[in-house]
Every structure is written in C-alpha cells, then in structure tokens.
PDB file of N, CA and C in Angstrom:
ATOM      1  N   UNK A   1       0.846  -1.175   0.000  1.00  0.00           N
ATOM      2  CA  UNK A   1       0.000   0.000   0.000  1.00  0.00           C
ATOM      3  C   UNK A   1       0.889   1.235   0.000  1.00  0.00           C
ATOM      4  N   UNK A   2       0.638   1.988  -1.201  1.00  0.00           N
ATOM      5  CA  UNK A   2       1.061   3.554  -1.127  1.00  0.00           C
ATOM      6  C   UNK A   2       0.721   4.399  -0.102  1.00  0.00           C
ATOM      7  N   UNK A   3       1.404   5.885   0.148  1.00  0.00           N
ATOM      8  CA  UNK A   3       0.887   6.341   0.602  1.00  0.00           C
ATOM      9  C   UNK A   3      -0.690   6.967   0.132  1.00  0.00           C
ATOM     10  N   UNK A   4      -0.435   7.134  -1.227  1.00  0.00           N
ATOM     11  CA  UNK A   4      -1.689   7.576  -1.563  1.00  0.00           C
ATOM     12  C   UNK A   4      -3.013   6.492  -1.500  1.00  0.00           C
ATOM     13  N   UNK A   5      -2.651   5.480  -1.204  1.00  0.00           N
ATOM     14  CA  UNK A   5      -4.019   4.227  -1.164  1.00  0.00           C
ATOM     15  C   UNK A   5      -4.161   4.154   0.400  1.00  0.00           C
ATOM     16  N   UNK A   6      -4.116   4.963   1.078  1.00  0.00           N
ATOM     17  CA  UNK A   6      -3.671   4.943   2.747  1.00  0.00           C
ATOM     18  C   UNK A   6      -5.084   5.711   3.010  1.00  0.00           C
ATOM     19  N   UNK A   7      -5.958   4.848   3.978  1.00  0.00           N
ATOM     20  CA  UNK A   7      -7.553   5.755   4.004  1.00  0.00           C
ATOM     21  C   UNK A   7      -7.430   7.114   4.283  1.00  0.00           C
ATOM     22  N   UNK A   8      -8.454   7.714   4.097  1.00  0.00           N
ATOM     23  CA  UNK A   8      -8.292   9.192   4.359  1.00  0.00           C
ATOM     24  C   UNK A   8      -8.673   9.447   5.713  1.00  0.00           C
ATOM     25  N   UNK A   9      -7.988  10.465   6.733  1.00  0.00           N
ATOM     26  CA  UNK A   9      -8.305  10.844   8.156  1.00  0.00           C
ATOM     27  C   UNK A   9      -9.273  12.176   7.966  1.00  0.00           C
ATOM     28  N   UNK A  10      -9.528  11.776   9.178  1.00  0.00           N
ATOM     29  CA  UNK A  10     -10.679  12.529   9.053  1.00  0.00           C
ATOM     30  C   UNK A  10      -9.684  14.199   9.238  1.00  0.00           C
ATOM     31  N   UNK A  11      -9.865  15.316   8.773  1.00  0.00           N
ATOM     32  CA  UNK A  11      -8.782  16.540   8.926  1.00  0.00           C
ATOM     33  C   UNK A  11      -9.245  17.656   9.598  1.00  0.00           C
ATOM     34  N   UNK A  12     -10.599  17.932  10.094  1.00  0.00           N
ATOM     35  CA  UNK A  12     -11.170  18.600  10.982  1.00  0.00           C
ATOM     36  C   UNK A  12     -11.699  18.652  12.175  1.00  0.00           C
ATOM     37  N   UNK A  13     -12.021  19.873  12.832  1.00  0.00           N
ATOM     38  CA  UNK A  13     -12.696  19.567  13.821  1.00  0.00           C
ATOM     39  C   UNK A  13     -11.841  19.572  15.186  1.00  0.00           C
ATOM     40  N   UNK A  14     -12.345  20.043  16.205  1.00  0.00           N
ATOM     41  CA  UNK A  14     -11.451  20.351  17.702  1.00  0.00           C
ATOM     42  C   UNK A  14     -11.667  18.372  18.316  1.00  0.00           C
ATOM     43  N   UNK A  15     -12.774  17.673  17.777  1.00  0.00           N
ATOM     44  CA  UNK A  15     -12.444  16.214  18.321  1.00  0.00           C
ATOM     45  C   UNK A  15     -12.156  15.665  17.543  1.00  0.00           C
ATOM     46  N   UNK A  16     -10.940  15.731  16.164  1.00  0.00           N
ATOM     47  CA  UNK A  16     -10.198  14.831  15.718  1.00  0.00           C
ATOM     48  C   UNK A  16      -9.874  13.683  16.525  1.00  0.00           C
ATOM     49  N   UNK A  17      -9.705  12.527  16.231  1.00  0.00           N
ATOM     50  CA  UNK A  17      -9.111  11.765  16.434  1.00  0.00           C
ATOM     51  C   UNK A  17      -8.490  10.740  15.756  1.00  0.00           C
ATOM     52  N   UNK A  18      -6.940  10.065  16.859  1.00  0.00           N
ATOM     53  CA  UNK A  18      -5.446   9.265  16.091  1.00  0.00           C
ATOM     54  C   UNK A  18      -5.776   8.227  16.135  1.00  0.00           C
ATOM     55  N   UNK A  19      -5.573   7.495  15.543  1.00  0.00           N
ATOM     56  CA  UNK A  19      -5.540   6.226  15.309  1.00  0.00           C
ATOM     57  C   UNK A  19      -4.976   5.039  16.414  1.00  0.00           C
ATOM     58  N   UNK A  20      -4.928   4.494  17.260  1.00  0.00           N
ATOM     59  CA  UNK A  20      -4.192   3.436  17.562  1.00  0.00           C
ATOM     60  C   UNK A  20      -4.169   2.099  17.402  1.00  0.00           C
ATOM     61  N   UNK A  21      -2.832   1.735  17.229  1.00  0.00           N
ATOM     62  CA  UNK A  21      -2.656   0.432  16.311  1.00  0.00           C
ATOM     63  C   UNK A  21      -3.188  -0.981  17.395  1.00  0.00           C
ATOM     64  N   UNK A  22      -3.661  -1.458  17.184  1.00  0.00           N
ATOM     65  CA  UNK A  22      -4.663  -2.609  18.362  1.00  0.00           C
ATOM     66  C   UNK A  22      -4.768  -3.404  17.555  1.00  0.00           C
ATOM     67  N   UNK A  23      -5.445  -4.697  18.210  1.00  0.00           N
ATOM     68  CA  UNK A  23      -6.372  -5.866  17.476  1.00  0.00           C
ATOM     69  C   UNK A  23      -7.374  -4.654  17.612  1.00  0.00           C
ATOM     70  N   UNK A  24      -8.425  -5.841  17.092  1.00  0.00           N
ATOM     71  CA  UNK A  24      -9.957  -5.555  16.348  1.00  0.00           C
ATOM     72  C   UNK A  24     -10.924  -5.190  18.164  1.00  0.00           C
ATOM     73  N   UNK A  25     -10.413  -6.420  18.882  1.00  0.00           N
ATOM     74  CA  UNK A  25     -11.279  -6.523  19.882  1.00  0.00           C
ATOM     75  C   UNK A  25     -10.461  -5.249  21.435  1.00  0.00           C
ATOM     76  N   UNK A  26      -9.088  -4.488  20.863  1.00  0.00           N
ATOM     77  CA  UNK A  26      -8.889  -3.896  21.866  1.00  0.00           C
ATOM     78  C   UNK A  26      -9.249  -2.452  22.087  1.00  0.00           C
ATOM     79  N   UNK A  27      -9.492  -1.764  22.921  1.00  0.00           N
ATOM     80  CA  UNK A  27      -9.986  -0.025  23.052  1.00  0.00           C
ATOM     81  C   UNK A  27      -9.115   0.393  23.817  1.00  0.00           C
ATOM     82  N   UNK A  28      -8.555   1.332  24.110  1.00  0.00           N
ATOM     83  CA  UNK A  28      -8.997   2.375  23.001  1.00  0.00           C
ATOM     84  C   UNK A  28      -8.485   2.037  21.435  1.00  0.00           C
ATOM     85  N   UNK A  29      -9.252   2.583  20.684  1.00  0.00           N
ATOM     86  CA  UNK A  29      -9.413   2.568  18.820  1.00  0.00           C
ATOM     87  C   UNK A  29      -8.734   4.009  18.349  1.00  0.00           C
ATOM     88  N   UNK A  30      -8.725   5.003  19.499  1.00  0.00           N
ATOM     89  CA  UNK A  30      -8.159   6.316  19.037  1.00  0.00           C
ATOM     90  C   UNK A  30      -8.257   7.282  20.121  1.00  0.00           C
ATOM     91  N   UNK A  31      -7.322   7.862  19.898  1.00  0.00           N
ATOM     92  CA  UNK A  31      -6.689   9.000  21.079  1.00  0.00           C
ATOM     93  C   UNK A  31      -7.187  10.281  20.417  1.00  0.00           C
ATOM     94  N   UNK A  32      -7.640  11.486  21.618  1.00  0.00           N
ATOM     95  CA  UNK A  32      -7.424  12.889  20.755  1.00  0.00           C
ATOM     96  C   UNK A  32      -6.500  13.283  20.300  1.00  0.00           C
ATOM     97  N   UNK A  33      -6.370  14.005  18.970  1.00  0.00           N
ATOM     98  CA  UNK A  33      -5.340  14.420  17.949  1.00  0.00           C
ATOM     99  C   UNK A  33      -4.352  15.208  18.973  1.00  0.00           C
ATOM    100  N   UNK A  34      -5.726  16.071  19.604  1.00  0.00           N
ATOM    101  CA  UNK A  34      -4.859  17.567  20.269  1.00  0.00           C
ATOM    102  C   UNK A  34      -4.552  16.984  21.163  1.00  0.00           C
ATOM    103  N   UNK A  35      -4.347  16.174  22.127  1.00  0.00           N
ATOM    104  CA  UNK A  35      -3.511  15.601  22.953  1.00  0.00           C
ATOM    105  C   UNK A  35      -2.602  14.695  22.143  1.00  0.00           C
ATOM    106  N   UNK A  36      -2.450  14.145  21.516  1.00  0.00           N
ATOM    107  CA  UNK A  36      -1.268  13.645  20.795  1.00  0.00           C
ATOM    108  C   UNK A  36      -0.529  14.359  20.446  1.00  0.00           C
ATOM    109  N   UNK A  37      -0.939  15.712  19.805  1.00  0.00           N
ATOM    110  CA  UNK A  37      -0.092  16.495  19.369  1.00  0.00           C
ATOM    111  C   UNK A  37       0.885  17.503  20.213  1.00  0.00           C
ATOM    112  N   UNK A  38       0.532  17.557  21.590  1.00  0.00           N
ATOM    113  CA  UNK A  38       1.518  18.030  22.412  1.00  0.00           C
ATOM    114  C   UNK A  38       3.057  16.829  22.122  1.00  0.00           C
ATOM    115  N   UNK A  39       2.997  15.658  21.838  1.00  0.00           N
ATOM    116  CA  UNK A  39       4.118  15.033  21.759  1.00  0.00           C
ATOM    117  C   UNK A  39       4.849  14.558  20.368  1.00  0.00           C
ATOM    118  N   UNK A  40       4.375  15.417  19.127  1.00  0.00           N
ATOM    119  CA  UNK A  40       4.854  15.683  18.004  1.00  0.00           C
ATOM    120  C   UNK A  40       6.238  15.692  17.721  1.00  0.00           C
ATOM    121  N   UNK A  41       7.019  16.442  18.429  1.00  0.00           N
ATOM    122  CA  UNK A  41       8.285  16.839  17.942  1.00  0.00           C
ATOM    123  C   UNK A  41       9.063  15.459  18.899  1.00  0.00           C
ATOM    124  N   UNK A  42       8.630  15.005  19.815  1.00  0.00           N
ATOM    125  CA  UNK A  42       8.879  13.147  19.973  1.00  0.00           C
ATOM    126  C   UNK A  42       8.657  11.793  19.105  1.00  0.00           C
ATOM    127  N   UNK A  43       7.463  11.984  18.690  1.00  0.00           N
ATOM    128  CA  UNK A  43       6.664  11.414  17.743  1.00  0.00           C
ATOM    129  C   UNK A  43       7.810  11.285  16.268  1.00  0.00           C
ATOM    130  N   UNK A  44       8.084  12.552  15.631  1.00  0.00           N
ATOM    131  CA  UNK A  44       8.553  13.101  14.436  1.00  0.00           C
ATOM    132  C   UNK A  44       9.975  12.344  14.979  1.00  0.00           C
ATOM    133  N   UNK A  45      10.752  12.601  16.069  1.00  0.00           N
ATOM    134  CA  UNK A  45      12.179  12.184  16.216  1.00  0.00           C
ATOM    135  C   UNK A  45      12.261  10.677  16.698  1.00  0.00           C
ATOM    136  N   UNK A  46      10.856  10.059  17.006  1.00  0.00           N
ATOM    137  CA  UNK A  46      11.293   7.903  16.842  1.00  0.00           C
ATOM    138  C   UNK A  46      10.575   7.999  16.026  1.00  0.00           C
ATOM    139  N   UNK A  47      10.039   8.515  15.260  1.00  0.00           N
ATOM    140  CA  UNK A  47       9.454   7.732  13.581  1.00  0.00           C
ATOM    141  C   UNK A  47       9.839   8.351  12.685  1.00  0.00           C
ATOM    142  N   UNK A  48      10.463   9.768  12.166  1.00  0.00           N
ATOM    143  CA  UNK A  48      10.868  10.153  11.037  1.00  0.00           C
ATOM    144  C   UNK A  48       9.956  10.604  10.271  1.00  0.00           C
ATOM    145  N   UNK A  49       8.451  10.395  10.970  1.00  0.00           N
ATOM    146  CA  UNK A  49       6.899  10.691  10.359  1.00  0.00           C
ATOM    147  C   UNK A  49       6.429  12.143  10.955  1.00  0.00           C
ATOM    148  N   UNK A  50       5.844  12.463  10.228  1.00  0.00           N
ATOM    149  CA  UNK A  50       4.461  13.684  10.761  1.00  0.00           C
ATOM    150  C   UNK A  50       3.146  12.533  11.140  1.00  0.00           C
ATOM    151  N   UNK A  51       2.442  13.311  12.766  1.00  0.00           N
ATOM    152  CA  UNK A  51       1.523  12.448  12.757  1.00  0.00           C
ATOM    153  C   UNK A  51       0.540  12.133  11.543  1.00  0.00           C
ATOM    154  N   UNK A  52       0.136  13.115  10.468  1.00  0.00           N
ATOM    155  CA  UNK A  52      -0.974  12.572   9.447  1.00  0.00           C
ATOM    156  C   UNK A  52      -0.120  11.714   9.103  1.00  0.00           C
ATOM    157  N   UNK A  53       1.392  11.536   8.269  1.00  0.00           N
ATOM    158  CA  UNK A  53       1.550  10.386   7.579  1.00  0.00           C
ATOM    159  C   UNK A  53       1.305   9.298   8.614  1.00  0.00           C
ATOM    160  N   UNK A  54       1.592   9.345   9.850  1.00  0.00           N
ATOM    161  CA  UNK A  54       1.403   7.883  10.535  1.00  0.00           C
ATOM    162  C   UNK A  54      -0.226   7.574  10.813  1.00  0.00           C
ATOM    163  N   UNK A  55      -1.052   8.635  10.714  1.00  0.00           N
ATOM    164  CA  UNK A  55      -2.236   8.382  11.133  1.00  0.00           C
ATOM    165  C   UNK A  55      -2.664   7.850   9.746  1.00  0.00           C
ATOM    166  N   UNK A  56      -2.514   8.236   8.289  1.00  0.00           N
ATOM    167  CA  UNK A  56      -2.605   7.337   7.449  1.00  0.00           C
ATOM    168  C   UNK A  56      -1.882   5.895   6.968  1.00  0.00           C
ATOM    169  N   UNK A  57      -1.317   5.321   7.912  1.00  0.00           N
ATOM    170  CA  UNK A  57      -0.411   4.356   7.840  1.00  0.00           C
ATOM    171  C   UNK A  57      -1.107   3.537   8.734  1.00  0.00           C
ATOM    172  N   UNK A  58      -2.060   4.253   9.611  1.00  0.00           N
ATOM    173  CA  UNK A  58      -2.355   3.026  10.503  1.00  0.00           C
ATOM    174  C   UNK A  58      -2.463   3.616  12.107  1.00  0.00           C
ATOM    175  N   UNK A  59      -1.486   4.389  12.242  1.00  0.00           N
ATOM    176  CA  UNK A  59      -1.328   5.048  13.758  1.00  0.00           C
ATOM    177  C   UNK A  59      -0.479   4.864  14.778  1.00  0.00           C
ATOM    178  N   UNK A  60      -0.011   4.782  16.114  1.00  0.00           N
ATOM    179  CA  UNK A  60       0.950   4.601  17.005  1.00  0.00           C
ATOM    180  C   UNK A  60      -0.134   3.402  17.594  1.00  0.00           C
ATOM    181  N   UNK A  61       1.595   2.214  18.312  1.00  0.00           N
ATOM    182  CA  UNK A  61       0.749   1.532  18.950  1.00  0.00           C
ATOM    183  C   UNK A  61       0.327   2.217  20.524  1.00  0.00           C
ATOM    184  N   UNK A  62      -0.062   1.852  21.370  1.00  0.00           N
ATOM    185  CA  UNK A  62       0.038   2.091  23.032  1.00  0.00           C
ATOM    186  C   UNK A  62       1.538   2.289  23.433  1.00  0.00           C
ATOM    187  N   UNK A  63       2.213   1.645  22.763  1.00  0.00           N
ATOM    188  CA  UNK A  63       3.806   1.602  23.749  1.00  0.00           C
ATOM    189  C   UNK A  63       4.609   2.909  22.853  1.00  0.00           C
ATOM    190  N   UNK A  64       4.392   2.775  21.706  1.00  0.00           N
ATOM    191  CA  UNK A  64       4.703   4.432  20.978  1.00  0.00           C
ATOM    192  C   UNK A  64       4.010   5.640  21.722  1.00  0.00           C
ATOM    193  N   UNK A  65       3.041   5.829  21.834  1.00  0.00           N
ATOM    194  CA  UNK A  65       2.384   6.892  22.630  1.00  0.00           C
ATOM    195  C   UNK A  65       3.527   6.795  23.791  1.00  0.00           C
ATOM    196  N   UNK A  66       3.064   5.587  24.700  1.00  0.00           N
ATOM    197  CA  UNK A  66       3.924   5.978  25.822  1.00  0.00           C
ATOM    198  C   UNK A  66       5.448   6.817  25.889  1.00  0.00           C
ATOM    199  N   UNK A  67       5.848   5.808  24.834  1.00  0.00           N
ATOM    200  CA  UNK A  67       7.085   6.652  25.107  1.00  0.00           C
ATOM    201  C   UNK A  67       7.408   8.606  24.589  1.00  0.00           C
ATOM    202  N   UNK A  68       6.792   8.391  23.180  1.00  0.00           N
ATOM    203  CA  UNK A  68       6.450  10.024  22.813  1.00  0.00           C
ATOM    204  C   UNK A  68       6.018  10.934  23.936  1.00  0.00           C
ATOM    205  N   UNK A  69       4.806  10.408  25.137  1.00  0.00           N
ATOM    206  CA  UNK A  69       4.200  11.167  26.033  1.00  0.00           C
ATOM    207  C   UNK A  69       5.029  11.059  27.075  1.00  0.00           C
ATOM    208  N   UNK A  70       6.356  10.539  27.448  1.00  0.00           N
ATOM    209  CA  UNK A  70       7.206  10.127  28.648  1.00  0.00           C
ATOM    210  C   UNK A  70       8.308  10.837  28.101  1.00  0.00           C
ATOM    211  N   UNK A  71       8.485  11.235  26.615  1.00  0.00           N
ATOM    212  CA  UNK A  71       9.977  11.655  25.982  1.00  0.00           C
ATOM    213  C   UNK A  71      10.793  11.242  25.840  1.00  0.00           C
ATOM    214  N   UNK A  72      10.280   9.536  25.573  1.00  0.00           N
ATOM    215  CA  UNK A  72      11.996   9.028  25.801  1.00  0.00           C
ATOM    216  C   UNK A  72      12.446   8.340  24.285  1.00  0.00           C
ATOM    217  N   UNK A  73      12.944   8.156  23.738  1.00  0.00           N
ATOM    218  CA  UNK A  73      13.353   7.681  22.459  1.00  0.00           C
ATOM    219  C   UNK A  73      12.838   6.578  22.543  1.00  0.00           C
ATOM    220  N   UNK A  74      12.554   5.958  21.058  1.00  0.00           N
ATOM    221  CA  UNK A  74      11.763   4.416  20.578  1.00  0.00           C
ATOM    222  C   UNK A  74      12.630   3.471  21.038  1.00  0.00           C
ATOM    223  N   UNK A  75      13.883   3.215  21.906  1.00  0.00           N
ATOM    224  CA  UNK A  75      14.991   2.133  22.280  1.00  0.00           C
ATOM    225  C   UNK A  75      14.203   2.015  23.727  1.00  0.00           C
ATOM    226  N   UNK A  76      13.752   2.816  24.859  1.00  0.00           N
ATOM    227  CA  UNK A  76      14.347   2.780  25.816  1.00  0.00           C
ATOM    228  C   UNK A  76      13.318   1.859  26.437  1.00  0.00           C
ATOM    229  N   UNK A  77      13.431   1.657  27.584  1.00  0.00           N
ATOM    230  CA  UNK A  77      12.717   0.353  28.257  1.00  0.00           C
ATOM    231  C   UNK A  77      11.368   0.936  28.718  1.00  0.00           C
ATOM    232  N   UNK A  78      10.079   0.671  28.499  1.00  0.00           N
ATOM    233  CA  UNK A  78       8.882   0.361  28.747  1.00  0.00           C
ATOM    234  C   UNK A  78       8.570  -0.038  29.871  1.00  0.00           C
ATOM    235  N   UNK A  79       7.411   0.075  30.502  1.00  0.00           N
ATOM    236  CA  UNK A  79       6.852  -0.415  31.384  1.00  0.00           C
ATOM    237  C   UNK A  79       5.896  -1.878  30.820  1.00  0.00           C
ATOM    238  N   UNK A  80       5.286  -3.124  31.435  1.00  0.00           N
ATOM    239  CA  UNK A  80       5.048  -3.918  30.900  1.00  0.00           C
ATOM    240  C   UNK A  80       3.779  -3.544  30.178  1.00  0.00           C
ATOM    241  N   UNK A  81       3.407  -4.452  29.098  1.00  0.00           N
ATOM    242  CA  UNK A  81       2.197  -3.875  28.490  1.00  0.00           C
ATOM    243  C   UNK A  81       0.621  -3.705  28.814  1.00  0.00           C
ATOM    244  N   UNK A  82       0.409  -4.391  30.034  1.00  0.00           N
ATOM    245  CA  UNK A  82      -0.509  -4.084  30.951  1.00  0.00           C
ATOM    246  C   UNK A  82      -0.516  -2.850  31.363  1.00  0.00           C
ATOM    247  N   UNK A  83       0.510  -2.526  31.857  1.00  0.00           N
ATOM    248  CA  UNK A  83       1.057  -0.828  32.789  1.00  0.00           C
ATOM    249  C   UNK A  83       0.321   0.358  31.240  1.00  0.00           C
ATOM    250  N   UNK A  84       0.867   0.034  30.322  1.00  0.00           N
ATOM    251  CA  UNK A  84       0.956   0.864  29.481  1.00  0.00           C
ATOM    252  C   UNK A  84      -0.476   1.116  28.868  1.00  0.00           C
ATOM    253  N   UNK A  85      -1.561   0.032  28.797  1.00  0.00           N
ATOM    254  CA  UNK A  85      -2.523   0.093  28.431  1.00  0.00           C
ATOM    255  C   UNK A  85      -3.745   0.733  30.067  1.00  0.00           C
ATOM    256  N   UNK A  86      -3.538   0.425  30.921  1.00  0.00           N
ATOM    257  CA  UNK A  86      -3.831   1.177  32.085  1.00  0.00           C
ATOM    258  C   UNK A  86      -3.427   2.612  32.221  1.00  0.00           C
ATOM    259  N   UNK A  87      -2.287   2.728  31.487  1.00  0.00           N
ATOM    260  CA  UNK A  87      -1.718   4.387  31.597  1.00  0.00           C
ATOM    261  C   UNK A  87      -2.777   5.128  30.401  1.00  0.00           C
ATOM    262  N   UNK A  88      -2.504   4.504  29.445  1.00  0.00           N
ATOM    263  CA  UNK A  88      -2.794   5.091  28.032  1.00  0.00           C
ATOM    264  C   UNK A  88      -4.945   5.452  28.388  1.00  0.00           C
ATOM    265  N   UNK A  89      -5.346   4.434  28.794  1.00  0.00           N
ATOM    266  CA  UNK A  89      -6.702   4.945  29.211  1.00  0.00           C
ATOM    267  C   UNK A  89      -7.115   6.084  30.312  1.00  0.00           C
ATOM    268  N   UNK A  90      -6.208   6.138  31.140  1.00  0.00           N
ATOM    269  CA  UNK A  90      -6.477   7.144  32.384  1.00  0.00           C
ATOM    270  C   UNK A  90      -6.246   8.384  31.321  1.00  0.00           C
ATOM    271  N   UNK A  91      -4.799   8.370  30.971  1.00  0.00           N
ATOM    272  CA  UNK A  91      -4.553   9.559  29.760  1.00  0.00           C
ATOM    273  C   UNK A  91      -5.524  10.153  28.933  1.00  0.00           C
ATOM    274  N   UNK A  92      -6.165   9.335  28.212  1.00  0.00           N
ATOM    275  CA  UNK A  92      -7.053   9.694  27.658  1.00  0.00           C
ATOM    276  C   UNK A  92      -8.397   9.928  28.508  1.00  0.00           C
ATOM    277  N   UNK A  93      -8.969   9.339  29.275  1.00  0.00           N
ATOM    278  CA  UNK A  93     -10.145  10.280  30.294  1.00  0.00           C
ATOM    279  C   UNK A  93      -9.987  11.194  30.541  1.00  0.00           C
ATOM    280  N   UNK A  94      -8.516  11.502  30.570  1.00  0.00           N
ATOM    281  CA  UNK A  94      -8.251  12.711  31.596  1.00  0.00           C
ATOM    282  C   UNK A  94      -7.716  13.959  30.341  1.00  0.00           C
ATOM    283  N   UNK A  95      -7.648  13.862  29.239  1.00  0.00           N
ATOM    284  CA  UNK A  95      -7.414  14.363  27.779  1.00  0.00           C
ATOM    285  C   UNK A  95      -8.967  14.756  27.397  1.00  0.00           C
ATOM    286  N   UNK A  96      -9.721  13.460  27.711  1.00  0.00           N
ATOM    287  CA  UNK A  96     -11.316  14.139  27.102  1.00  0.00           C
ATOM    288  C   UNK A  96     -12.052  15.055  27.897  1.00  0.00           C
ATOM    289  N   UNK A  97     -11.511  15.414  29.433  1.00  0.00           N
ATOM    290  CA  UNK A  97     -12.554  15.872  30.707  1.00  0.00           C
ATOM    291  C   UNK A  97     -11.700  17.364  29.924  1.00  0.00           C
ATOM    292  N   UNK A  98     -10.589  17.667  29.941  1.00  0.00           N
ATOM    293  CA  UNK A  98     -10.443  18.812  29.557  1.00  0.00           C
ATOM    294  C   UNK A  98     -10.169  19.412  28.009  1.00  0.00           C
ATOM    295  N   UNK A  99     -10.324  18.620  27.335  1.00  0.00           N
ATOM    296  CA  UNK A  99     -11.109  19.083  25.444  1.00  0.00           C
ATOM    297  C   UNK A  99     -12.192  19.851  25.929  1.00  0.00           C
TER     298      UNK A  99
END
C-alpha cells in the first residue's frame, strides 16, 4: 500500500481523532489528535513521520504513545504492556474531561 491508497483521516474539527494500532477486539481505537499532538516533535524524532503520515499508515501503537508522552526515544525500556494500556486509558479520560 502507497501512501496515496492509505484511508483518508478525518482533517477537521477540535475532536479529531489518532488512530491506535490494536487488534480488532482492543480499546482504546483512538486517542485525541490535540492531545497527541503536544508530543509531536517526539513522535517526528522515533518515527521520522508527521503524525498525518502515521495516522494514514495506521497510527501509534500504546507503547509508541507511551514513550512520545514520557519523551523518551523508541529504544528505551517500557513499562510492561498491561502498565501501558492502564496508563494510556487514564490519559485519555483525563485528555477528554479537559477538550
């Protein structure tokens, strides 16, 4: 798949929302843009991407967020993936109470 055969995101709107990379049966399905986008210039330096190209590619998984939202480069050690999916939901409640 090209980039240009890559679905189209949705590009408006103050409740945009990112993509996250999951199975079928896991939630969250997508994070707010504008809270993702405070961690852009992290994001841009472990992927080499702008979030639209990655949000048309598919999106960050849970453990990418984490680390973009913690600042630490795509090498460094994680918390286990339980931790991270418990983090990544509080994050986001607490991302939608103040949108």
């Amino acid at each position: 798949m090209t980039s240009d055969d890559a679905p189209e995101v949705k590009a408006s709107a103050k409740d945009r929302e990112f993509p996250v990379l999951r199975g079928k049966q896991r939630e969250p399905r997508t994070v707010p843009w504008s809270w993702l986008a405070k961690f852009s210039a992290r994001i841009q330096c472990n992927h080499g991407q702008t979030l639209e190209l990655l949000a048309r590619r598919g999106g960050l998984s849970p453990t990418e967020i984490w680390l973009a939202a913690h600042d630490q480069k795509y090498t460094a050690p994680v918390p286990p993936d339980e931790a991270v999916e418990t983090w990544l939901s509080d994050a986001i409640k607490r991302a939608k109470e103040t949108l």
